[in-house]
Structures are given as C-alpha cells and as structure tokens.
N, C-alpha and C. Protein backbone atom coordinates (compact mmCIF):
# COMPACT_ATOMS: atom_id res chain seq x y z
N UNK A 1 -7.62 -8.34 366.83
CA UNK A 1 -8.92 -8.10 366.23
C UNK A 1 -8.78 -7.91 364.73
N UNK A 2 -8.07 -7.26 364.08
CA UNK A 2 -7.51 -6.91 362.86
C UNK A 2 -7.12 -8.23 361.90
N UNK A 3 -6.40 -9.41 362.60
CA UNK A 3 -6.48 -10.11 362.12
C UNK A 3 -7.53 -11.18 361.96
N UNK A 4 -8.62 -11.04 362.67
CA UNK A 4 -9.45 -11.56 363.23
C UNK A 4 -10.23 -11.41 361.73
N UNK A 5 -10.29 -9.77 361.56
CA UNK A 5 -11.17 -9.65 360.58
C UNK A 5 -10.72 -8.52 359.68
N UNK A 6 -9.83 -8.77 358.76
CA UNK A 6 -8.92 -7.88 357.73
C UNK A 6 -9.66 -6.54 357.50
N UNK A 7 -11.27 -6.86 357.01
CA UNK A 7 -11.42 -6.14 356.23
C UNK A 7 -11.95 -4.76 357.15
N UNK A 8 -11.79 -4.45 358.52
CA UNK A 8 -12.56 -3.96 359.35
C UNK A 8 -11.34 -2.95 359.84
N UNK A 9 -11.52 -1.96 360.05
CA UNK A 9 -10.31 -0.90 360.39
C UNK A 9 -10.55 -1.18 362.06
N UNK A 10 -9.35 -1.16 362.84
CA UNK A 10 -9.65 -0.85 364.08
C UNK A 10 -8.34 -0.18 364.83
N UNK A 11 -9.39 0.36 365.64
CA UNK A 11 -8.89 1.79 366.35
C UNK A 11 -8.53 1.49 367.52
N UNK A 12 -7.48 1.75 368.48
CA UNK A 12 -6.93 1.67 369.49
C UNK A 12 -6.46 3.15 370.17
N UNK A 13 -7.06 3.15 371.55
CA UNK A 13 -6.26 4.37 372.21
C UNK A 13 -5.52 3.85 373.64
N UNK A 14 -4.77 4.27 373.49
CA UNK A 14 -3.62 3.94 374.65
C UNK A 14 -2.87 5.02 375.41
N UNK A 15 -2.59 4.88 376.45
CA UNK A 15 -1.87 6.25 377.01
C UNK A 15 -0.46 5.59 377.09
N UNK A 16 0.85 6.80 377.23
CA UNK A 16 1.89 6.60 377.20
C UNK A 16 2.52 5.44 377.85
N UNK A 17 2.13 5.50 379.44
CA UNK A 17 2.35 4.47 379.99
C UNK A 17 2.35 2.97 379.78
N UNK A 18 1.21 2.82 379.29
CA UNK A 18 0.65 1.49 378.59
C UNK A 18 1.49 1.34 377.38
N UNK A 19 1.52 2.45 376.67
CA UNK A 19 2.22 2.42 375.17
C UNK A 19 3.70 1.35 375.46
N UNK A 20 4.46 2.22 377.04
CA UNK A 20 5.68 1.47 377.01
C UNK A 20 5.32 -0.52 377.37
N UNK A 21 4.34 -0.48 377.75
CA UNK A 21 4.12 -1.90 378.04
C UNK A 21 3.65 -2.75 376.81
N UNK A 22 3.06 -2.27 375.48
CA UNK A 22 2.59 -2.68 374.38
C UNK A 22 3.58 -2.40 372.89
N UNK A 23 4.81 -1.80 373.13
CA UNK A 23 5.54 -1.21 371.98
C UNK A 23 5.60 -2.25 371.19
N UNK A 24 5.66 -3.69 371.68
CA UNK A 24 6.13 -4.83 370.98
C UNK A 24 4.91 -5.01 369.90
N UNK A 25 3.54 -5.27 370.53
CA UNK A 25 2.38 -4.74 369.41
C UNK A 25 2.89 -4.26 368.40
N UNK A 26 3.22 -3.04 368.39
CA UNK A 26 3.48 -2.15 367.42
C UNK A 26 4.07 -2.64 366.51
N UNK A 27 5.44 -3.25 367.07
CA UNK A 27 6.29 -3.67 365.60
C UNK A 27 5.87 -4.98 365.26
N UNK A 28 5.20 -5.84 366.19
CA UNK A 28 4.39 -6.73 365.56
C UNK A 28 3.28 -6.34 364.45
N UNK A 29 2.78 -5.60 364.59
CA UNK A 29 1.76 -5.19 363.10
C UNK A 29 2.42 -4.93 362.04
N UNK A 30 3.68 -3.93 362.35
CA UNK A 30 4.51 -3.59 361.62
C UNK A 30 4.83 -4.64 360.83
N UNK A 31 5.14 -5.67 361.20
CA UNK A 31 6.32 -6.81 360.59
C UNK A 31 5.41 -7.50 359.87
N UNK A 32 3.71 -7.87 360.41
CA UNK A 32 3.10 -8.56 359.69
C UNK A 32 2.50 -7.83 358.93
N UNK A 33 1.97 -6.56 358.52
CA UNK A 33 1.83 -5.68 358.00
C UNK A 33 0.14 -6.01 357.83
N UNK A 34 -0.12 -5.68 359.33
CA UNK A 34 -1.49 -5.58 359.97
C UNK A 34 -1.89 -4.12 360.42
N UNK A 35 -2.71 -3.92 359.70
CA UNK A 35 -2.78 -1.85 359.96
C UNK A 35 -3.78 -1.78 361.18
N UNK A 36 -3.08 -0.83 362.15
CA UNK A 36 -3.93 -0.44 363.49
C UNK A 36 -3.85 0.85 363.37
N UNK A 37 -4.58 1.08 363.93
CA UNK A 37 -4.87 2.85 364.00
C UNK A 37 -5.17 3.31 365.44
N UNK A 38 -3.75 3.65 366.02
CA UNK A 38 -3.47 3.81 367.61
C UNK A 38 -4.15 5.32 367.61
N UNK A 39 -4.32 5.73 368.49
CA UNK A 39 -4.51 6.91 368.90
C UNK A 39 -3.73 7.07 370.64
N UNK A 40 -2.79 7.43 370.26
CA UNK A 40 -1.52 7.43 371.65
C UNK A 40 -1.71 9.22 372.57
N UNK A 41 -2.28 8.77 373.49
CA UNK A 41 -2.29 9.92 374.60
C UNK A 41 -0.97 10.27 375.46
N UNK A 42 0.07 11.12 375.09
CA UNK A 42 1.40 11.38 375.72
C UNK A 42 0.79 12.65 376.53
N UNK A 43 0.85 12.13 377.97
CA UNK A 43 1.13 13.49 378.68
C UNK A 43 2.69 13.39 379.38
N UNK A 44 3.56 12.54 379.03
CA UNK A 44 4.68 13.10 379.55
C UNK A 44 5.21 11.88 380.74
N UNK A 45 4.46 11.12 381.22
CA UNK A 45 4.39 10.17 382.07
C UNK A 45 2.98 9.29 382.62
N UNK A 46 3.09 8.66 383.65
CA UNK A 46 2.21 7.70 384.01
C UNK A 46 1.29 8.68 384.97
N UNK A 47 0.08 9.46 384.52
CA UNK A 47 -0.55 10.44 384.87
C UNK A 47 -1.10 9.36 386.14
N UNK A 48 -1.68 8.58 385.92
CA UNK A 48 -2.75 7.92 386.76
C UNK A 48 -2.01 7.62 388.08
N UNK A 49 -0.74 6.76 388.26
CA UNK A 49 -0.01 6.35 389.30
C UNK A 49 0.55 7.58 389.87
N UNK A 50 0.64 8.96 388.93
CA UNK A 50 1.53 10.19 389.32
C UNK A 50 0.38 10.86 390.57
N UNK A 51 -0.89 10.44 389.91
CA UNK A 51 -1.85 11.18 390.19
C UNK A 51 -2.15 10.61 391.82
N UNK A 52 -2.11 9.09 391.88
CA UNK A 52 -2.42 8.55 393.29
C UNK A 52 -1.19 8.74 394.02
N UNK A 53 0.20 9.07 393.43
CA UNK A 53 1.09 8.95 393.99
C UNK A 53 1.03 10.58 395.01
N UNK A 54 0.99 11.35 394.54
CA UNK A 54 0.49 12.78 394.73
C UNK A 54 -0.63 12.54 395.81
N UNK A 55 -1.47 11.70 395.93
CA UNK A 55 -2.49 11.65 396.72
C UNK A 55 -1.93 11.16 398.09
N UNK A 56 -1.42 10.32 397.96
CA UNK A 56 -0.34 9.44 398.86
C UNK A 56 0.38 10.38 399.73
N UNK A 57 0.64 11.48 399.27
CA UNK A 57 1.98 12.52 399.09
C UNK A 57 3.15 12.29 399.12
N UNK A 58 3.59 11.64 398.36
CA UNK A 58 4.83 11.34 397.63
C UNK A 58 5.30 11.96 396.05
N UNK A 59 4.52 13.23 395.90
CA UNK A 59 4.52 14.16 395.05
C UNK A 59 5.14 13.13 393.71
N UNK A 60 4.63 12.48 393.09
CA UNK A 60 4.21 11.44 392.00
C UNK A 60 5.91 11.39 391.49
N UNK A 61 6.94 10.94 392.55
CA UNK A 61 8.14 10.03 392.17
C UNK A 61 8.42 9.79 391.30
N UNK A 62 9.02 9.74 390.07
CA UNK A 62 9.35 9.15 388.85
C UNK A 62 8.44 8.90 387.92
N UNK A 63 6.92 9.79 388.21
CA UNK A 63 5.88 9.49 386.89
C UNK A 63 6.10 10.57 386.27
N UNK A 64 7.24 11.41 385.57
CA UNK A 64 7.67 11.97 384.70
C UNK A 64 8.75 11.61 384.16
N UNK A 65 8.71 11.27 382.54
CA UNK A 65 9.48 11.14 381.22
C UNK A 65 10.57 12.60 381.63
N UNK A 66 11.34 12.58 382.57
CA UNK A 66 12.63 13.54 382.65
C UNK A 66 13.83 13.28 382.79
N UNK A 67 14.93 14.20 382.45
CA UNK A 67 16.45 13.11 383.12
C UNK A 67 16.28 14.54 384.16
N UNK A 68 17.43 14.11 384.92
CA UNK A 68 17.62 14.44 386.56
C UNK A 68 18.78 15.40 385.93
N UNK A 69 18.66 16.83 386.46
CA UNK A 69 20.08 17.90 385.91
C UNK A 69 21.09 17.03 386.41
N UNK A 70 21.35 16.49 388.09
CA UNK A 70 22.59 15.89 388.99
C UNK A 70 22.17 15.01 389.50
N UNK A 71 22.34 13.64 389.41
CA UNK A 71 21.97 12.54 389.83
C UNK A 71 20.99 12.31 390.64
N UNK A 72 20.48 11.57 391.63
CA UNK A 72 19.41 11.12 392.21
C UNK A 72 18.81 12.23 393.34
N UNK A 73 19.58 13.26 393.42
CA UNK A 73 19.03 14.02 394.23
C UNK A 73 19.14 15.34 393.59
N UNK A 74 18.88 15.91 392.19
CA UNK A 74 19.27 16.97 391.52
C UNK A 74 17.41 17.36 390.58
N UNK A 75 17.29 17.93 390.47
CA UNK A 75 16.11 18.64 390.10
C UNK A 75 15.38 17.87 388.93
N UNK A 76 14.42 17.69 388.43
CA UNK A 76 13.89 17.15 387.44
C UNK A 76 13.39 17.87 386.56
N UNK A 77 14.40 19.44 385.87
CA UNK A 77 13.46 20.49 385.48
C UNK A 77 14.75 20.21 384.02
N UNK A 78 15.21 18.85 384.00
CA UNK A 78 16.13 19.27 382.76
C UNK A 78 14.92 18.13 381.71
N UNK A 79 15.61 18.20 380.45
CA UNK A 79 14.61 18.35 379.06
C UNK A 79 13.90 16.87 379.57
N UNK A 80 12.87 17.40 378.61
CA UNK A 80 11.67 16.32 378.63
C UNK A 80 11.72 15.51 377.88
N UNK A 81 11.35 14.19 377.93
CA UNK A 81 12.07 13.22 376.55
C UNK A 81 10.53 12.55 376.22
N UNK A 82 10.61 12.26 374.57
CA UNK A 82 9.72 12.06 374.64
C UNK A 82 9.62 10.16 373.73
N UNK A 83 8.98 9.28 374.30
CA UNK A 83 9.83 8.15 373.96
C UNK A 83 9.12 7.75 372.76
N UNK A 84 8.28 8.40 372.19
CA UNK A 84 7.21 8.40 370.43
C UNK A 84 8.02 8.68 369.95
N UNK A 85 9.23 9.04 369.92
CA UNK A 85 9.84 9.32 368.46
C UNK A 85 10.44 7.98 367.91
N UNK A 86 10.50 6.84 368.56
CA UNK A 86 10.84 5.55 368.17
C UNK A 86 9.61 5.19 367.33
N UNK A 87 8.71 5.53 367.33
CA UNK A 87 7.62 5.09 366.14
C UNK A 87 7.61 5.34 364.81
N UNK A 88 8.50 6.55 364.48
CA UNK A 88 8.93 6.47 362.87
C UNK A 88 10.31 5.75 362.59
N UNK A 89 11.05 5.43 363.71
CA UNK A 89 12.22 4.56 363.36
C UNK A 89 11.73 3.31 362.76
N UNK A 90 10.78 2.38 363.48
CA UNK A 90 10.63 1.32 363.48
C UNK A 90 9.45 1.30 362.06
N UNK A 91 8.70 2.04 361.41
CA UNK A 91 8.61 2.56 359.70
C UNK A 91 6.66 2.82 360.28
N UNK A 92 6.59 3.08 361.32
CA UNK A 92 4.76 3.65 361.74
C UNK A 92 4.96 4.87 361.30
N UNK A 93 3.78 5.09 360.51
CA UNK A 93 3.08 6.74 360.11
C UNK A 93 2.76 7.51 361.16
N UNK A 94 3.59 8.70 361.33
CA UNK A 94 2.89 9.49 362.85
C UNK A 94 2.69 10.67 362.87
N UNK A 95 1.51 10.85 363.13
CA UNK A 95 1.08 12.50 362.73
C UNK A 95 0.79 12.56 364.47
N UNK A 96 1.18 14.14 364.67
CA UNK A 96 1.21 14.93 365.96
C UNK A 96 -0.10 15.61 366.07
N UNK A 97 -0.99 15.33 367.06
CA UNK A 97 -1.95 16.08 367.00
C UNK A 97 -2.18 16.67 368.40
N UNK A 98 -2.27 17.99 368.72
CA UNK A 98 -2.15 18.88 369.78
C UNK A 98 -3.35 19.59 370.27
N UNK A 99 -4.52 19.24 369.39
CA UNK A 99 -5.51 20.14 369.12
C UNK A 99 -7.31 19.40 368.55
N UNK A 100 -8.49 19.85 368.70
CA UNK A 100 -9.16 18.99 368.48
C UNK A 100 -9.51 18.70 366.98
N UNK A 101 -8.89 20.19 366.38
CA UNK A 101 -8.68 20.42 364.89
C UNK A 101 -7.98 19.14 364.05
N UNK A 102 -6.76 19.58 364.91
CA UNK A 102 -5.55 18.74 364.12
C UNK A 102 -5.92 17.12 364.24
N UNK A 103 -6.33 16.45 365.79
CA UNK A 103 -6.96 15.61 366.12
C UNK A 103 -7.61 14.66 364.24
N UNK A 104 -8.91 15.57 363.82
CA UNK A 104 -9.79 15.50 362.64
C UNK A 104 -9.04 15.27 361.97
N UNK A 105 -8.05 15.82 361.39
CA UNK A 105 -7.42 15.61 360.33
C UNK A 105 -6.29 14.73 360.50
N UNK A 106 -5.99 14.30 361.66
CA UNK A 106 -5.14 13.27 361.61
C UNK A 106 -6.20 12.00 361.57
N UNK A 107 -7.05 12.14 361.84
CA UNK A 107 -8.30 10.76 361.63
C UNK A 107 -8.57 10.65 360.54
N UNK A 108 -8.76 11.49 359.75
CA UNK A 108 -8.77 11.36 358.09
C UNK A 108 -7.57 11.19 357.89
N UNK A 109 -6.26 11.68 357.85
CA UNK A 109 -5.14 11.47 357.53
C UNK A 109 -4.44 9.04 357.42
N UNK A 110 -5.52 9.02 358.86
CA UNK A 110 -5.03 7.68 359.42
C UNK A 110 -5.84 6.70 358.22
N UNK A 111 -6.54 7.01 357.74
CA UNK A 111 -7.63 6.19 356.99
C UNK A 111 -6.73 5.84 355.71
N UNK A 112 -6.19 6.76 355.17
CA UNK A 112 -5.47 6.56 353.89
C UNK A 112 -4.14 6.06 354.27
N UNK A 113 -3.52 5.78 355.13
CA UNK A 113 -1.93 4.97 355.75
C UNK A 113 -2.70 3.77 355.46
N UNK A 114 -1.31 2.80 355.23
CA UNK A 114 -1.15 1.41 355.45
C UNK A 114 -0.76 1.35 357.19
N UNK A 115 0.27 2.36 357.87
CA UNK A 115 0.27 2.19 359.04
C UNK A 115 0.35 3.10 359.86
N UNK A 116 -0.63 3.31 360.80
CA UNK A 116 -0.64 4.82 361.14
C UNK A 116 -0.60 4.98 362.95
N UNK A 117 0.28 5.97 363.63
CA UNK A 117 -0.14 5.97 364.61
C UNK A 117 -0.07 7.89 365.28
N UNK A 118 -1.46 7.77 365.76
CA UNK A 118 -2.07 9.28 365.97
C UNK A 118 -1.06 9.97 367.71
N UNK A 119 -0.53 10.87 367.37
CA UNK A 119 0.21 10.76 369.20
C UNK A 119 -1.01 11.99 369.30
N UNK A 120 -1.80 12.06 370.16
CA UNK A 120 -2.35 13.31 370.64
C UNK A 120 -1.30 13.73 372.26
N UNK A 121 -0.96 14.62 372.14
CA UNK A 121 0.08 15.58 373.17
C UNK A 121 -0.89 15.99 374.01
N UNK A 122 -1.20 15.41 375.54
CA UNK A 122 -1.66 16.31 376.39
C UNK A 122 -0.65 17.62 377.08
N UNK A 123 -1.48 18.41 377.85
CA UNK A 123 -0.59 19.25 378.37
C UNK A 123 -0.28 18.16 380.31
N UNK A 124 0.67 18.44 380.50
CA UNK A 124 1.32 17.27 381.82
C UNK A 124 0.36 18.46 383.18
N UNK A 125 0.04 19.34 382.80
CA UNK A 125 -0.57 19.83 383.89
C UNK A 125 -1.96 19.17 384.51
N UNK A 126 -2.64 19.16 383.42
CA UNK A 126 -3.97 18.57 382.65
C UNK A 126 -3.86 17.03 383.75
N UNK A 127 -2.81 16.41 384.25
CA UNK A 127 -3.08 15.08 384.94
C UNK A 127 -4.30 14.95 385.78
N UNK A 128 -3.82 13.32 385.79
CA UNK A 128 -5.06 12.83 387.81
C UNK A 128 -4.90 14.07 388.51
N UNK A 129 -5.25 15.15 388.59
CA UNK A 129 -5.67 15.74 389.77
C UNK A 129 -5.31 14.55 391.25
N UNK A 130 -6.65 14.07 391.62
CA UNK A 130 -6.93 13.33 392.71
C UNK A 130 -8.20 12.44 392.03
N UNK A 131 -8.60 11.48 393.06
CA UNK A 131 -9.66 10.32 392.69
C UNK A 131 -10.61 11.26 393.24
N UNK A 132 -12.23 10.46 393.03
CA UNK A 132 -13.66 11.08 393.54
C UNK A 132 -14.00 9.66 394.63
N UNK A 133 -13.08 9.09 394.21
CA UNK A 133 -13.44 7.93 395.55
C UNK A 133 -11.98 7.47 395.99
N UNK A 134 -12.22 6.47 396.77
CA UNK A 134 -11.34 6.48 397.70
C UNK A 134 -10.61 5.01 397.60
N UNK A 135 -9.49 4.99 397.32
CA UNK A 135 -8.65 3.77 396.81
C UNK A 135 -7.76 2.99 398.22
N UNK A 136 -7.99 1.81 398.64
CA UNK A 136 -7.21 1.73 399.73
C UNK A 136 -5.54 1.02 399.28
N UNK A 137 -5.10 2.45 399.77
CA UNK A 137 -3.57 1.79 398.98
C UNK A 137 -2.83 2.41 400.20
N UNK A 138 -2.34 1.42 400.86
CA UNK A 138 -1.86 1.96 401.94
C UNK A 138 -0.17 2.97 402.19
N UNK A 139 -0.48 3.77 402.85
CA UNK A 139 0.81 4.62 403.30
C UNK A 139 1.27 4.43 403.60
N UNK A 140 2.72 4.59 403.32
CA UNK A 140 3.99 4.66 404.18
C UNK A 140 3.48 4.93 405.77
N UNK A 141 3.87 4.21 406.77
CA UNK A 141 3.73 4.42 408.08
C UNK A 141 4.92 5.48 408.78
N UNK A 142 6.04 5.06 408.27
CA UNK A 142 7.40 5.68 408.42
C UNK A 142 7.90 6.69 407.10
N UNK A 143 7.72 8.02 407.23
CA UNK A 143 8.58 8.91 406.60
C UNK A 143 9.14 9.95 407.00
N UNK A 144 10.11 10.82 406.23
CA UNK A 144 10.13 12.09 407.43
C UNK A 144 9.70 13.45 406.23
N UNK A 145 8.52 12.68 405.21
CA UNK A 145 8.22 13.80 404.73
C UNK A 145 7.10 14.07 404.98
N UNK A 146 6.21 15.37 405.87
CA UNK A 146 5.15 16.32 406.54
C UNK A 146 4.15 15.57 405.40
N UNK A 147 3.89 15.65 404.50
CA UNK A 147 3.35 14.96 403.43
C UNK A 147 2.63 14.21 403.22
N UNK A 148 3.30 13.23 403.13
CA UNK A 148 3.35 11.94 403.93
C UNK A 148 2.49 11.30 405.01
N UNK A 149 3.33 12.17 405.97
CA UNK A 149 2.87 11.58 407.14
C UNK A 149 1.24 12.05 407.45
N UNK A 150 0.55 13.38 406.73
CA UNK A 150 -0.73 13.56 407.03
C UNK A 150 -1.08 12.79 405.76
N UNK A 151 -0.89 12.07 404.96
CA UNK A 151 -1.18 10.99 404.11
C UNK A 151 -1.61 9.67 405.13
N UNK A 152 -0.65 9.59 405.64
CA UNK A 152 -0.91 8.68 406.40
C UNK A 152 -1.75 8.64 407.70
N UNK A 153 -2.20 9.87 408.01
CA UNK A 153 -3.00 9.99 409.38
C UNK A 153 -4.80 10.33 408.22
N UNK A 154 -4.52 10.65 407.25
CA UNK A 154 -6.38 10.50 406.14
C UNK A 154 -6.18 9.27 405.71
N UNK A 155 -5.01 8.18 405.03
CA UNK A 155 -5.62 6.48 404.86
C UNK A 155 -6.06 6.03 406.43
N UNK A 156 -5.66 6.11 407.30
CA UNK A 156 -5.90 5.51 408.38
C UNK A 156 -7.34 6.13 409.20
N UNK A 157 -8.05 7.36 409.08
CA UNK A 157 -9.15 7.40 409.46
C UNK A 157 -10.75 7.05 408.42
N UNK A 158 -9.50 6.88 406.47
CA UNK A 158 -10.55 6.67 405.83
C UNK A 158 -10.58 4.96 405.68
N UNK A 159 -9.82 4.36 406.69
CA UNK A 159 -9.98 2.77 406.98
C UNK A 159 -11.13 2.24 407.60
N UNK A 160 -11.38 3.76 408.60
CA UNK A 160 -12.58 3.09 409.32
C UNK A 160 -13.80 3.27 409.15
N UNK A 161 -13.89 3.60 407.51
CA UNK A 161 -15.10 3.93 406.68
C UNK A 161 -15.55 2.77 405.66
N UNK A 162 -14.39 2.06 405.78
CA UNK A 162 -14.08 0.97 404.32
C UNK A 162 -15.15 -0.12 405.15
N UNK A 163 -15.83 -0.27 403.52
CA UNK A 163 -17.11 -0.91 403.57
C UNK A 163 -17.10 -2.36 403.10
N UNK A 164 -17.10 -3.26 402.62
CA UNK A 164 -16.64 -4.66 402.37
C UNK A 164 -18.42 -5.38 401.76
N UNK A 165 -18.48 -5.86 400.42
CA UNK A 165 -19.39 -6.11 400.16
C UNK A 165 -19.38 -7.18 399.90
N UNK A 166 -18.51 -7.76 398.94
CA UNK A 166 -18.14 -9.01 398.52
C UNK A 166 -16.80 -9.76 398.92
N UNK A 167 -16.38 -10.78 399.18
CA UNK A 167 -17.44 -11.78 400.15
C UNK A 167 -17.68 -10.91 401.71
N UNK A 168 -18.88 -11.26 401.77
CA UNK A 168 -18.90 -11.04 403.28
C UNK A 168 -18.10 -10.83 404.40
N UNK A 169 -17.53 -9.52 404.92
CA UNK A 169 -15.97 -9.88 406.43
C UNK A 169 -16.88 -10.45 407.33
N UNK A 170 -16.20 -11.28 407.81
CA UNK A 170 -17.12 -12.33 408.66
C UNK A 170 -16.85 -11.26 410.51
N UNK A 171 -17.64 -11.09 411.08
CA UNK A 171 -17.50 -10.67 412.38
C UNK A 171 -16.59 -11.36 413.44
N UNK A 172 -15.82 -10.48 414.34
CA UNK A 172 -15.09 -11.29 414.97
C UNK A 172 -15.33 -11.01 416.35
C-alpha cells in the first residue's frame, strides 16, 4: 500500500504469531526504504491456536515463546524469549509500549521515524480465554489425557447441533 501511494503513512497491526510469518516484510521495507508503521501485539505466543488448543484440552502445546528447563518432557517455566529483539538488529525503530499512555507516545514518536515499529507487550494471561461460538475442529478420539477425552465426548455431542447453510447437505 505504501508503495502504492508514498505520500500516505500506513499503519499495520499484527500479532506475534503472524509477525513470525511476515518478518521478511519487514526487512523488505527496510531495504527499500518504504516506511510502515507496525504496531506488533507480543503476548508471548500464538494466543489464538493456544486458546482453541486449551479448548480442545490439550492445554495450548507449544503456543508459548519458552525453552524447556530438560528436554521434551521438562517444564516450560524456564526464560521467556522474546523474538522482537531482531527488529533493531535488522536497523527498525522500536519503541516498547506496555501501557495505553506509553502506547500515545509511541504513535507520536512513530510519525517522526523514517522506520518505525511499535511492540505493544500484552500480559500472556490476558489470552483466547475460549470462543463464544463453536468451531468444528475435531478431537483427538484416542488419548490418555482426562482432558482430552471429555474434549472429545463435548465435540461429539456439539456435532449434533452443527447446522450447514451453504451449500445445502443434501438428505440421505
């Protein structure tokens, strides 16, 4: 869009997750020296998939930015990494904003950069909760985690609620 139309500032918000799927963006503006003005939501991992994953009950698997204290079966309570700090390597302006204060003044702050990118820090508690509707993503049939398995006994009675609008399920 930016190049589309120079003279027009534009604003982008992205969450972490996405961020890792778009980094290349980044140093693409960088290189052509096309100014975007990200506004990057880090809560720490992929809140949304953590959040259905949790719903699932598979207590959201690997949607936390953590290393493991002891290999694949060792706790996930060692340091938190946070993968924004590669944005001042690669020469992006990055102001930390934690707050709705700081937020303001990093928006004024972004206006006067040639290249700027805003990280606002959620707190990782703050995630998906749960959905308000009902996603059919089916369960593990086979686990031996309690979890789980009443995961799998609520997708399977909320199957026989699932409504079908477009195209038509034809009767059988």
């Amino acid at each position: 869009m930016k190049m589309a139309d120079p003279s027009r500032e534009v604003y982008v918000m992205v969450g972490d997750g996405s961020y890792l799927m778009m980094a290349q963006e980044i140093v693409t503006s960088l290189q052509e020296n096309v100014k975007l003005n990200i506004v990057l939501l880090d809560n720490h991992g992929f809140s949304s998939i953590g959040g259905l994953s949790r719903a699932c009950g598979s207590e959201g698997f690997g949607t936390e930015y953590r290393f493991r204290n002891k290999g694949m079966q060792g706790d996930v309570t060692g340091s938190r990494w946070t993968l924004l700090r590669t944005l001042p390597v690669w020469g992006a302006f990055t102001v930390w904003a934690r707050t709705h204060e700081q937020l303001s003044e990093a928006l004024d702050t972004m206006k006067k950069q040639s290249r700027t990118v805003v990280v606002v820090e959620t707190d990782y508690q703050d995630r998906v909760p749960e959905y308000e509707c009902w996603w059919d993503v089916p369960i593990a049939e086979v686990s031996e985690m309690g979890t789980v398995q009443q995961a799998r006994r609520n997708y399977v009675e909320a199957r026989k609620t699932e409504r079908y609008f477009w195209p038509a399920k034809s009767e059988e």
